[in-house]
C-alpha atoms as a PDB file:
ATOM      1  CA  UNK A   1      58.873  -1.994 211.379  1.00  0.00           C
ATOM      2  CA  UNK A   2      56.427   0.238 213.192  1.00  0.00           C
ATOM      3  CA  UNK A   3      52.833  -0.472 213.407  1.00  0.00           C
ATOM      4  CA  UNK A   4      50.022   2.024 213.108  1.00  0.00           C
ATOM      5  CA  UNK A   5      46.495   0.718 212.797  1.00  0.00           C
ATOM      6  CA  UNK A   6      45.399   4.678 211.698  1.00  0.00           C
ATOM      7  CA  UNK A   7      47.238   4.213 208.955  1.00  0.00           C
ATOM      8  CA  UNK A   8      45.173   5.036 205.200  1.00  0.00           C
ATOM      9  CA  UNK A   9      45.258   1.658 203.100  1.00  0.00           C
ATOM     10  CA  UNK A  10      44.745   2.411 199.499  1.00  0.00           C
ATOM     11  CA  UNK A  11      43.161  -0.816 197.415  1.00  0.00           C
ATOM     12  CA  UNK A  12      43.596  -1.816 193.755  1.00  0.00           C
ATOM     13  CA  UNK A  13      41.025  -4.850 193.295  1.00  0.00           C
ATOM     14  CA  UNK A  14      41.175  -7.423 190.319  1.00  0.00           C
ATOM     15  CA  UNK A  15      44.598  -6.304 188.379  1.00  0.00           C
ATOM     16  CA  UNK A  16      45.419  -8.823 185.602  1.00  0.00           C
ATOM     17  CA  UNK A  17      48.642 -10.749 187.088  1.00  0.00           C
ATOM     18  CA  UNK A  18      49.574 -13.317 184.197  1.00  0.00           C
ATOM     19  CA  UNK A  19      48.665 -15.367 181.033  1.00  0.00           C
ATOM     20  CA  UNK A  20      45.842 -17.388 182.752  1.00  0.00           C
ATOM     21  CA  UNK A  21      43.989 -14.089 182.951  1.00  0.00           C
ATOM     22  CA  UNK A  22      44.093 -14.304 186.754  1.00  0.00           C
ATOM     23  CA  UNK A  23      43.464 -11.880 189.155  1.00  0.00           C
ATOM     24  CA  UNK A  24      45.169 -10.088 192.373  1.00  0.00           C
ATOM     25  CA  UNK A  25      44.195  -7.142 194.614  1.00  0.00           C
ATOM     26  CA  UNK A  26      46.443  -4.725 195.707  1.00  0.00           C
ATOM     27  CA  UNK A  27      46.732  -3.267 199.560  1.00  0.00           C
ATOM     28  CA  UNK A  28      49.347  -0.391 200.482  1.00  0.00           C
ATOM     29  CA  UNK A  29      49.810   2.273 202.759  1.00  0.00           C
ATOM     30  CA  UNK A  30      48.403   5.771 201.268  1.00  0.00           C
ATOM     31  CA  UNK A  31      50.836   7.814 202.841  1.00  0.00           C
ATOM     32  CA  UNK A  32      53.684   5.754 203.110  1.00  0.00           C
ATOM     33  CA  UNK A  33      57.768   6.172 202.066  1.00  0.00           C
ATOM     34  CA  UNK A  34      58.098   4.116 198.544  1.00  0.00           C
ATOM     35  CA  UNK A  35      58.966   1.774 197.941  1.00  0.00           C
ATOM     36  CA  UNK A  36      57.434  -0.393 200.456  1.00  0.00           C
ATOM     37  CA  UNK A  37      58.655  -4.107 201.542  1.00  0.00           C
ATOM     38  CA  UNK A  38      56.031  -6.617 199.181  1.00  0.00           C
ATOM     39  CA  UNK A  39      54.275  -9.385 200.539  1.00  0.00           C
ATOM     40  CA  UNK A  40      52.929 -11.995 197.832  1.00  0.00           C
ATOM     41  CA  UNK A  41      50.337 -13.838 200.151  1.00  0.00           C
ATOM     42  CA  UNK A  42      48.229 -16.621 198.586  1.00  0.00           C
ATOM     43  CA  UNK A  43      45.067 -17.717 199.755  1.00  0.00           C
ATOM     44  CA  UNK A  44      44.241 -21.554 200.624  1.00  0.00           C
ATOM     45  CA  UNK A  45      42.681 -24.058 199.042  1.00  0.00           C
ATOM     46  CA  UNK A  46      38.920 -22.497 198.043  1.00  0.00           C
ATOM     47  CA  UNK A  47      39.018 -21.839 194.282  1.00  0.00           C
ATOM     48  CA  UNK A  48      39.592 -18.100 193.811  1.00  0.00           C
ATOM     49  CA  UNK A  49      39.461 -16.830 197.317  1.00  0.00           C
ATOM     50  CA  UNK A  50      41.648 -14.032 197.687  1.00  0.00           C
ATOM     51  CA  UNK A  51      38.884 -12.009 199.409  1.00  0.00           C
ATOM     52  CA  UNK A  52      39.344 -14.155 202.204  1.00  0.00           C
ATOM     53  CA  UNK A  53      42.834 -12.607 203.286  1.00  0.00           C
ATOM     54  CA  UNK A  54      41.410  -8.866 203.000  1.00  0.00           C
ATOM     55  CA  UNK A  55      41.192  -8.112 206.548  1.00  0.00           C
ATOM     56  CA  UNK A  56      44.886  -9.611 207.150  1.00  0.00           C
ATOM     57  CA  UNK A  57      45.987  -8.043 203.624  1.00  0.00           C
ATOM     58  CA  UNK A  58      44.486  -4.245 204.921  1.00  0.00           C
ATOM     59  CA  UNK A  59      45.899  -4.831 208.131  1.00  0.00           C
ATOM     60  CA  UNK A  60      49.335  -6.055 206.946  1.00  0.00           C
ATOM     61  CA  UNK A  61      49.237  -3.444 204.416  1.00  0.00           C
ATOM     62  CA  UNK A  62      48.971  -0.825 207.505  1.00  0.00           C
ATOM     63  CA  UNK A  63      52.379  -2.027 208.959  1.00  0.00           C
ATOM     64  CA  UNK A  64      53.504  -0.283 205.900  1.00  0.00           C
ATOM     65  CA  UNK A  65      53.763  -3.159 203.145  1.00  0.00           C
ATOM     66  CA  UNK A  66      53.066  -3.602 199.889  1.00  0.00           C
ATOM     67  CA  UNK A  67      50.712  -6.827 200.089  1.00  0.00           C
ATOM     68  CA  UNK A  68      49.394  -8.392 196.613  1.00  0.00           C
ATOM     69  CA  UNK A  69      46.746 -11.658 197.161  1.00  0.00           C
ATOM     70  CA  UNK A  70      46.252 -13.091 193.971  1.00  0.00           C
ATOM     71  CA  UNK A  71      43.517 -15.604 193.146  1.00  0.00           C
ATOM     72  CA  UNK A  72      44.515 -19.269 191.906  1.00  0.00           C
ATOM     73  CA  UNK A  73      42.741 -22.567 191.585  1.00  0.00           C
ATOM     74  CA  UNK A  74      42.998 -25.400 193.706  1.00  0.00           C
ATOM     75  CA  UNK A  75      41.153 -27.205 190.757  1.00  0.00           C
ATOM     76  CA  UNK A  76      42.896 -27.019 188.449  1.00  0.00           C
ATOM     77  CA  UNK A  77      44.820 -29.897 186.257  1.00  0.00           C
ATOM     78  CA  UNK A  78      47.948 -29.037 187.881  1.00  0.00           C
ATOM     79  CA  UNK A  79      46.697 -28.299 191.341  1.00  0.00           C
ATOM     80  CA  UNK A  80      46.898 -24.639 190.839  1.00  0.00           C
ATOM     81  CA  UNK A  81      50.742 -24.852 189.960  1.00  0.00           C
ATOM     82  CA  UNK A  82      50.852 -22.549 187.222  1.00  0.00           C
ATOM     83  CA  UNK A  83      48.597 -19.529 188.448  1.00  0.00           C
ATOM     84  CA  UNK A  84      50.579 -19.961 191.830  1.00  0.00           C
ATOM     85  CA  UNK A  85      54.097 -19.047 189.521  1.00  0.00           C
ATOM     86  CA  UNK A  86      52.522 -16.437 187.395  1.00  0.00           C
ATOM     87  CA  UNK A  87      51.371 -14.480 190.571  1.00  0.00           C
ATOM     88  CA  UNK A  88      55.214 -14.950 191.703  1.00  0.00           C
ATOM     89  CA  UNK A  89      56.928 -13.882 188.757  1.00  0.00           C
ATOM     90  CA  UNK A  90      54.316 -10.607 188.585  1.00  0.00           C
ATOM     91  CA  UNK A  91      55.587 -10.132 192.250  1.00  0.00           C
ATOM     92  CA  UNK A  92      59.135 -10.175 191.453  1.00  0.00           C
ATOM     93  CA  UNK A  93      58.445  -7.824 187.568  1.00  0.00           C
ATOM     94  CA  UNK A  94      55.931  -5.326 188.932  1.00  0.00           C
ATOM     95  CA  UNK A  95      56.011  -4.667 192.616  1.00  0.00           C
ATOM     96  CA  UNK A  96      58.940  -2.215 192.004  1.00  0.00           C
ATOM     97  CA  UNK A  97      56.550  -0.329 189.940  1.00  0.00           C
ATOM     98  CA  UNK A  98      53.305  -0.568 192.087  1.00  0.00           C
ATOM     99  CA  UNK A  99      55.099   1.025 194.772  1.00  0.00           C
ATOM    100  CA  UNK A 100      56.907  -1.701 196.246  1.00  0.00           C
ATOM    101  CA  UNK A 101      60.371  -3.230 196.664  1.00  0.00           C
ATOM    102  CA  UNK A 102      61.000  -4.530 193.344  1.00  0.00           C
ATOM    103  CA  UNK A 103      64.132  -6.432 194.682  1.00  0.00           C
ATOM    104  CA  UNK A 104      63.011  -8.532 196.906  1.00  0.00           C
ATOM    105  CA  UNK A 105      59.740  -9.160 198.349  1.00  0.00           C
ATOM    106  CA  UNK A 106      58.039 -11.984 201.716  1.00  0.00           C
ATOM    107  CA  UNK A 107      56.469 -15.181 200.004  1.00  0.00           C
ATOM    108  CA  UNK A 108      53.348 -15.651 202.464  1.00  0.00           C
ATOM    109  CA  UNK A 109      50.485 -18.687 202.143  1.00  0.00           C
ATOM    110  CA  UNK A 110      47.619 -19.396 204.550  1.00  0.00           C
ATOM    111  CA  UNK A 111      46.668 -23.125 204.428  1.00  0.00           C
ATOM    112  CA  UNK A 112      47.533 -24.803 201.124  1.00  0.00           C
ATOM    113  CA  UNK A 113      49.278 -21.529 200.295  1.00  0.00           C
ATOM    114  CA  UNK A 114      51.574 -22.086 203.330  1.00  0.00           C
ATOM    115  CA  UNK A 115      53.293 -25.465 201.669  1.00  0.00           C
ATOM    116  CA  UNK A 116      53.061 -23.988 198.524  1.00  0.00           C
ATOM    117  CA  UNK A 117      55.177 -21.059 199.361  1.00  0.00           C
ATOM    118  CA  UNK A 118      57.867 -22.996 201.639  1.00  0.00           C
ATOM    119  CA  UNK A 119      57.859 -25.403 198.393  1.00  0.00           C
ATOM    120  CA  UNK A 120      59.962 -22.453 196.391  1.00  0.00           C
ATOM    121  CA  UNK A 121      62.524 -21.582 198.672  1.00  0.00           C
ATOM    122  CA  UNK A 122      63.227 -25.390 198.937  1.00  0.00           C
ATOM    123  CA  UNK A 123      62.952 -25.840 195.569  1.00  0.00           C
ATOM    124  CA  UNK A 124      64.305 -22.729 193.806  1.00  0.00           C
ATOM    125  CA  UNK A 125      64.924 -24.232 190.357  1.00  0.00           C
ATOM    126  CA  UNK A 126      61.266 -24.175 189.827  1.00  0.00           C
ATOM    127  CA  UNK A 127      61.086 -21.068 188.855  1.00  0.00           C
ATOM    128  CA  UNK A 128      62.636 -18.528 187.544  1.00  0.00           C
ATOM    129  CA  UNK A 129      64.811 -15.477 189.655  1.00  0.00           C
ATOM    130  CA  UNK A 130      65.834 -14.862 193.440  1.00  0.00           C
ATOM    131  CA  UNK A 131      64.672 -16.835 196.563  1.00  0.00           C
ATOM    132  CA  UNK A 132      62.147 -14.473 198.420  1.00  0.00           C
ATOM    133  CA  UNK A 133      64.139 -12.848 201.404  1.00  0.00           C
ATOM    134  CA  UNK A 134      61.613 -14.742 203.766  1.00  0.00           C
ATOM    135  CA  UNK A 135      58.903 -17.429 204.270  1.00  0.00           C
ATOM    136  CA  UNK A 136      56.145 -16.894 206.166  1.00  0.00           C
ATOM    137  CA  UNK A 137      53.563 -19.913 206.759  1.00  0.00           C
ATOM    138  CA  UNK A 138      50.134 -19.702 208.241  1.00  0.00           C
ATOM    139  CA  UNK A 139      48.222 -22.966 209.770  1.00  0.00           C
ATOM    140  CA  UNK A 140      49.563 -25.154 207.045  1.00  0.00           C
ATOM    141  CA  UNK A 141      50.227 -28.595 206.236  1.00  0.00           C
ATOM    142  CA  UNK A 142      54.130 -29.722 205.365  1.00  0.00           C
ATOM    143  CA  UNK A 143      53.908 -33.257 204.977  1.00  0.00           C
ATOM    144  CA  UNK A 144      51.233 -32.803 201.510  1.00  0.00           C
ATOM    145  CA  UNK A 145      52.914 -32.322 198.321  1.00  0.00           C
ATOM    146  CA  UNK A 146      53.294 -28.577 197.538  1.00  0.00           C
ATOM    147  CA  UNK A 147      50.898 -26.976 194.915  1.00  0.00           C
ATOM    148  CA  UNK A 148      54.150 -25.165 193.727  1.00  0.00           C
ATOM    149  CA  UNK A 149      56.698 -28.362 193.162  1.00  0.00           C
ATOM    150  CA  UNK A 150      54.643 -31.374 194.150  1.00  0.00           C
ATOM    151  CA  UNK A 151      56.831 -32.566 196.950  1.00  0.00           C
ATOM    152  CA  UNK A 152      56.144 -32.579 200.664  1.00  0.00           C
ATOM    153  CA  UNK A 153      57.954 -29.906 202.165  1.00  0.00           C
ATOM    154  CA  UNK A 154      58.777 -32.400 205.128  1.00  0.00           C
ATOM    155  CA  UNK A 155      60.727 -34.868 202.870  1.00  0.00           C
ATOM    156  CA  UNK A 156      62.451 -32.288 200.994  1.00  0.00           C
ATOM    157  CA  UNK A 157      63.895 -31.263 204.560  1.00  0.00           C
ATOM    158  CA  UNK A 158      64.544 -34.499 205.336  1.00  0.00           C
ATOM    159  CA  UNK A 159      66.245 -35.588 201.990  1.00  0.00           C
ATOM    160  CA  UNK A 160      68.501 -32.472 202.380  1.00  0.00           C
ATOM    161  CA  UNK A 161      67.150 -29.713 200.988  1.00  0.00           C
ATOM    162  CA  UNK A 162      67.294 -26.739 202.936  1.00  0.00           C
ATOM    163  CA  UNK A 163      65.051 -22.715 202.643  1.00  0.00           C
ATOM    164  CA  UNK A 164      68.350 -20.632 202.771  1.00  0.00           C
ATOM    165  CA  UNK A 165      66.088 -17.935 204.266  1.00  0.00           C
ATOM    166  CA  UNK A 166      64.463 -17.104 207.223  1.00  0.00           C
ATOM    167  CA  UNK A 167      60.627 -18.678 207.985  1.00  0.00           C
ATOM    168  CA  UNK A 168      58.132 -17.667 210.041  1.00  0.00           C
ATOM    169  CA  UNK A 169      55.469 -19.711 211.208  1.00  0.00           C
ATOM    170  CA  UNK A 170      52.021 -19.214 213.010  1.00  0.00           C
ATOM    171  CA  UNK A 171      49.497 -21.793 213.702  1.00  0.00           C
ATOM    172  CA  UNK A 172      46.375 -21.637 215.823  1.00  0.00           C
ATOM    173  CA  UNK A 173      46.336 -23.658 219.045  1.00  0.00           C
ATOM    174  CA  UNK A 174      42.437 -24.575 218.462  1.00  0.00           C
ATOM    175  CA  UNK A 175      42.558 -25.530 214.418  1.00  0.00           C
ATOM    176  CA  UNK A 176      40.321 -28.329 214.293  1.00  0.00           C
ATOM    177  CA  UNK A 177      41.149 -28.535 210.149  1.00  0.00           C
ATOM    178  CA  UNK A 178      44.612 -28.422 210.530  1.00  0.00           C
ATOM    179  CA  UNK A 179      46.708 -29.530 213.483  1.00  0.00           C
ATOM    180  CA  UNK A 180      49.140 -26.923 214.864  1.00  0.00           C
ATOM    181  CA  UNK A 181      51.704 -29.982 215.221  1.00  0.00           C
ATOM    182  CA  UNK A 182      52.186 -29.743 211.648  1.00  0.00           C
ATOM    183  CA  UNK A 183      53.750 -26.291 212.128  1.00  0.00           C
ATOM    184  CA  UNK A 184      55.207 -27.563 215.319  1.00  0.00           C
ATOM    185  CA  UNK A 185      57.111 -30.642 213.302  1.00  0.00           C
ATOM    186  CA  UNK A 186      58.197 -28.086 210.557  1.00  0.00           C
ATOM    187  CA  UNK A 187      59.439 -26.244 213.072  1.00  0.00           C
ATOM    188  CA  UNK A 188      61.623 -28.642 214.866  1.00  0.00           C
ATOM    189  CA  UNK A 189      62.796 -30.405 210.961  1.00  0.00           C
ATOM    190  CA  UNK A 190      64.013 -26.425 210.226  1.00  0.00           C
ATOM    191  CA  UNK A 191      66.155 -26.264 213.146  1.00  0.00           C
ATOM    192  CA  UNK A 192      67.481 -29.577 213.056  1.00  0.00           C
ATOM    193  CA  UNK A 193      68.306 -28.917 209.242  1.00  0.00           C
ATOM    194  CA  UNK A 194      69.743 -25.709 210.337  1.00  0.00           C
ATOM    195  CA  UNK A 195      67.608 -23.227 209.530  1.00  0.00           C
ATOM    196  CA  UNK A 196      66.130 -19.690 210.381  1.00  0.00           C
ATOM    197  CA  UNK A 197      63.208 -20.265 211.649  1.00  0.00           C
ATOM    198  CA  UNK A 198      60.471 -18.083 214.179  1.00  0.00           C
ATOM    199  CA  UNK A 199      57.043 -19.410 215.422  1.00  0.00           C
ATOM    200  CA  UNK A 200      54.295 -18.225 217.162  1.00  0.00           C
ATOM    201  CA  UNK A 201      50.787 -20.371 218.305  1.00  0.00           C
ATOM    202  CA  UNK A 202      47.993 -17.983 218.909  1.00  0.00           C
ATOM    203  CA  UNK A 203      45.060 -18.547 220.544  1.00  0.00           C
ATOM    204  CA  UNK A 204      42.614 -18.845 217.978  1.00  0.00           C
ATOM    205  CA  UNK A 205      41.513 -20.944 214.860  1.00  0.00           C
ATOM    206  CA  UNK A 206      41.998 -22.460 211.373  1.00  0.00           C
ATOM    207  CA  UNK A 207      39.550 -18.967 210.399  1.00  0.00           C
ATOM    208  CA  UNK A 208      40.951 -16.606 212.817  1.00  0.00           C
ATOM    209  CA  UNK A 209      44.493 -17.114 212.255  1.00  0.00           C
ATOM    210  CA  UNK A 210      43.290 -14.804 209.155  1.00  0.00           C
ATOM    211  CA  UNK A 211      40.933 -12.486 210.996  1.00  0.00           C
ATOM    212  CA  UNK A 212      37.892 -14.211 209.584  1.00  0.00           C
ATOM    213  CA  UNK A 213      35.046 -16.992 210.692  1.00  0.00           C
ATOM    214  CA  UNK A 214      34.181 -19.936 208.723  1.00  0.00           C
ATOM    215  CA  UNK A 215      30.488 -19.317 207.528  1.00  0.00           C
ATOM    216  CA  UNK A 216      28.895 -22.600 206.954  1.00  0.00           C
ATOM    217  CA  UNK A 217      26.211 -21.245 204.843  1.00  0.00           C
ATOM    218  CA  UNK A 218      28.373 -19.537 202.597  1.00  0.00           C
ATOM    219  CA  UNK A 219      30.886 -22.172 202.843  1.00  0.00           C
ATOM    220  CA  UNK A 220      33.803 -19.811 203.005  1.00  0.00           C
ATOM    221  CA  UNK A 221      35.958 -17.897 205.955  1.00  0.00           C
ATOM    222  CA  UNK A 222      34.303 -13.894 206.402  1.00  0.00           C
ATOM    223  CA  UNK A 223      35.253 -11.536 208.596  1.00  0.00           C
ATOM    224  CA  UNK A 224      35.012 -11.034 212.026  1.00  0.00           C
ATOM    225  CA  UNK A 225      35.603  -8.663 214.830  1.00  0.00           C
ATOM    226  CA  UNK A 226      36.058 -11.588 217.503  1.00  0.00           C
ATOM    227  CA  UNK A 227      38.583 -10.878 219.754  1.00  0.00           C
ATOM    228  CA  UNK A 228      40.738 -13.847 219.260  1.00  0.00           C
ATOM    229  CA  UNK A 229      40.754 -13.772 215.636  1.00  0.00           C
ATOM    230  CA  UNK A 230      41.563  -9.800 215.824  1.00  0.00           C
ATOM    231  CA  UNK A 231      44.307 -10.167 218.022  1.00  0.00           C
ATOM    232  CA  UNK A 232      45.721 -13.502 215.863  1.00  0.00           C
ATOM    233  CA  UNK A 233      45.567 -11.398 212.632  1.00  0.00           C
ATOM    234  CA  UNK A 234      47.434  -8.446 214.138  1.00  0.00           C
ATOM    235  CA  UNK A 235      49.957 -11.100 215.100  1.00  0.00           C
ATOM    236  CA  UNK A 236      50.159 -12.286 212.156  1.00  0.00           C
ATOM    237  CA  UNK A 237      50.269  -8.874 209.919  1.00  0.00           C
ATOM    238  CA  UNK A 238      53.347  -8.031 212.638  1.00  0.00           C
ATOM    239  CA  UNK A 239      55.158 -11.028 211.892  1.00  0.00           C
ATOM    240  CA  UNK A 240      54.327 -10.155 207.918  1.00  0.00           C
ATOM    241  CA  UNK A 241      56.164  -7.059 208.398  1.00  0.00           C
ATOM    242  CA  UNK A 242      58.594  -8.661 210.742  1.00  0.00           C
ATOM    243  CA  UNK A 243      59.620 -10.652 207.744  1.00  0.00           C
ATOM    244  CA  UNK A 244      59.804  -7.821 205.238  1.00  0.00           C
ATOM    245  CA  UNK A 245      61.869  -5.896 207.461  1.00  0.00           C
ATOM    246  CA  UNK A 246      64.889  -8.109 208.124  1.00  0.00           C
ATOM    247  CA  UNK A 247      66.398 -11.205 207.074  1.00  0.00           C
ATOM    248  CA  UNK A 248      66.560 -12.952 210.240  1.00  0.00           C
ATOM    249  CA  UNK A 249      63.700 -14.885 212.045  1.00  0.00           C
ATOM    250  CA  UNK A 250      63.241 -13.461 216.078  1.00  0.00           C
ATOM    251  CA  UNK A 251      63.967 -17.019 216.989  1.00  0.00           C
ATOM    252  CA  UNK A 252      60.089 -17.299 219.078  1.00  0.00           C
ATOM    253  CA  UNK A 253      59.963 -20.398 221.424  1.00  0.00           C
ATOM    254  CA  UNK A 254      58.128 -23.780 220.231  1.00  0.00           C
END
């Protein structure tokens, strides 16, 4: 899918996505064809941080995709389970009617939200409707039990279990929170299992992966302009669209 940073991004901030009274924002191209591949990208683990993925949402969103970031908490008494399924099941009702491919749509995380989203397409039964056509995980962690099923991705590859569709991966090479090896292992337990699976290591950070900083004071990932974390979320909106666009990973070298 072609690129085009010019592109107009139209916004819809704090729609209502399910019965916990949650909220997403909405980023899609002003001007472009409907409907649009969807993206359902979830922040990490910050309570209610879905501001944090607004420059890579916009920027995604120029590529010509539908991109909904819902909020959910990592506090919660099931770890953030429940908000995490509400915000799918609105992606897979309403994105057909918000302009978007209502058919099938990218399952994207950043962080916690990485494991979280590879959880599903290992683990399909736990909720309700279609795999996603494609996984797409950003500096995660794959051996921690995922927020969506409570198993480690890792061991449900290893017991067996397999995504049955594509996943792309990206991982800084200088994340000091999480190690790009855990990409690197998920990478190499996907292909052994079989899999689809594409990855790219940009030269950035945990923050920049997302085109954002970590502010200490605010204690909380902004934006930046910094070159490395520009070009890493450009990357990473490409391989966003990359995944909305076909069903088959581009096979990128470990």
């Amino acid at each position: 899918m072609a690129s085009d940073m010019n592109t107009a991004v139209e916004t819809e901030r704090g729609l209502v996505y399910g019965p916990s009274g949650k909220r997403l924002d909405l980023y899609r191209p002003a001007a472009a064809p409907r409907p649009t591949p969807t993206v359902l990208l979830w922040h990490g683990v910050g309570p209610d941080e879905r501001d944090v993925l607004a420059p890579l949402a916009r920027t995604a969103a120029s590529h010509g995709l539908l991109v909904l970031v819902p909020d959910w908490r990592s506090d919660a008494p099931d770890g953030g389970r429940a908000q995490l399924l509400e915000s799918l099941t609105f992606a897979r009702k309403e994105a057909g009617g918000l302009g978007g491919d209502g058919e099938s749509f990218v399952l994207a995380g950043w962080s916690a939200g990485a494991g979280a989203a590879l959880g599903v397409v290992l683990r399909p039964e736990t909720t309700d409707g279609p795999r996603p056509r494609a996984v797409v995980g950003v500096a995660g962690r794959y051996d921690l039990p995922a927020r969506t099923t409570g198993a480690a991705p890792l061991s449900d590859l290893t017991a067996g279990l397999a995504p049955a569709v594509p996943v792309h991966l990206v991982h800084g090479s200088r994340d000091v929170a999480v190690d790009a090896r855990h990409t690197r292992d998920l990478a190499e337990a996907l292909r052994a299992a079989g899999g689809t699976v594409a990855l790219d290591i940009p030269d950035t950070d945990h923050a920049g992966v997302i085109m954002t900083e970590y502010d200490p004071a605010a204690n909380r990932c902004v934006p930046t302009t910094t070159g490395h974390a520009v070009r890493a979320g450009r990357l990473v909106a490409g391989v966003l669209a990359e995944a909305g666009g076909d069903t088959h990973g581009s096979g990128h070298s470990l």
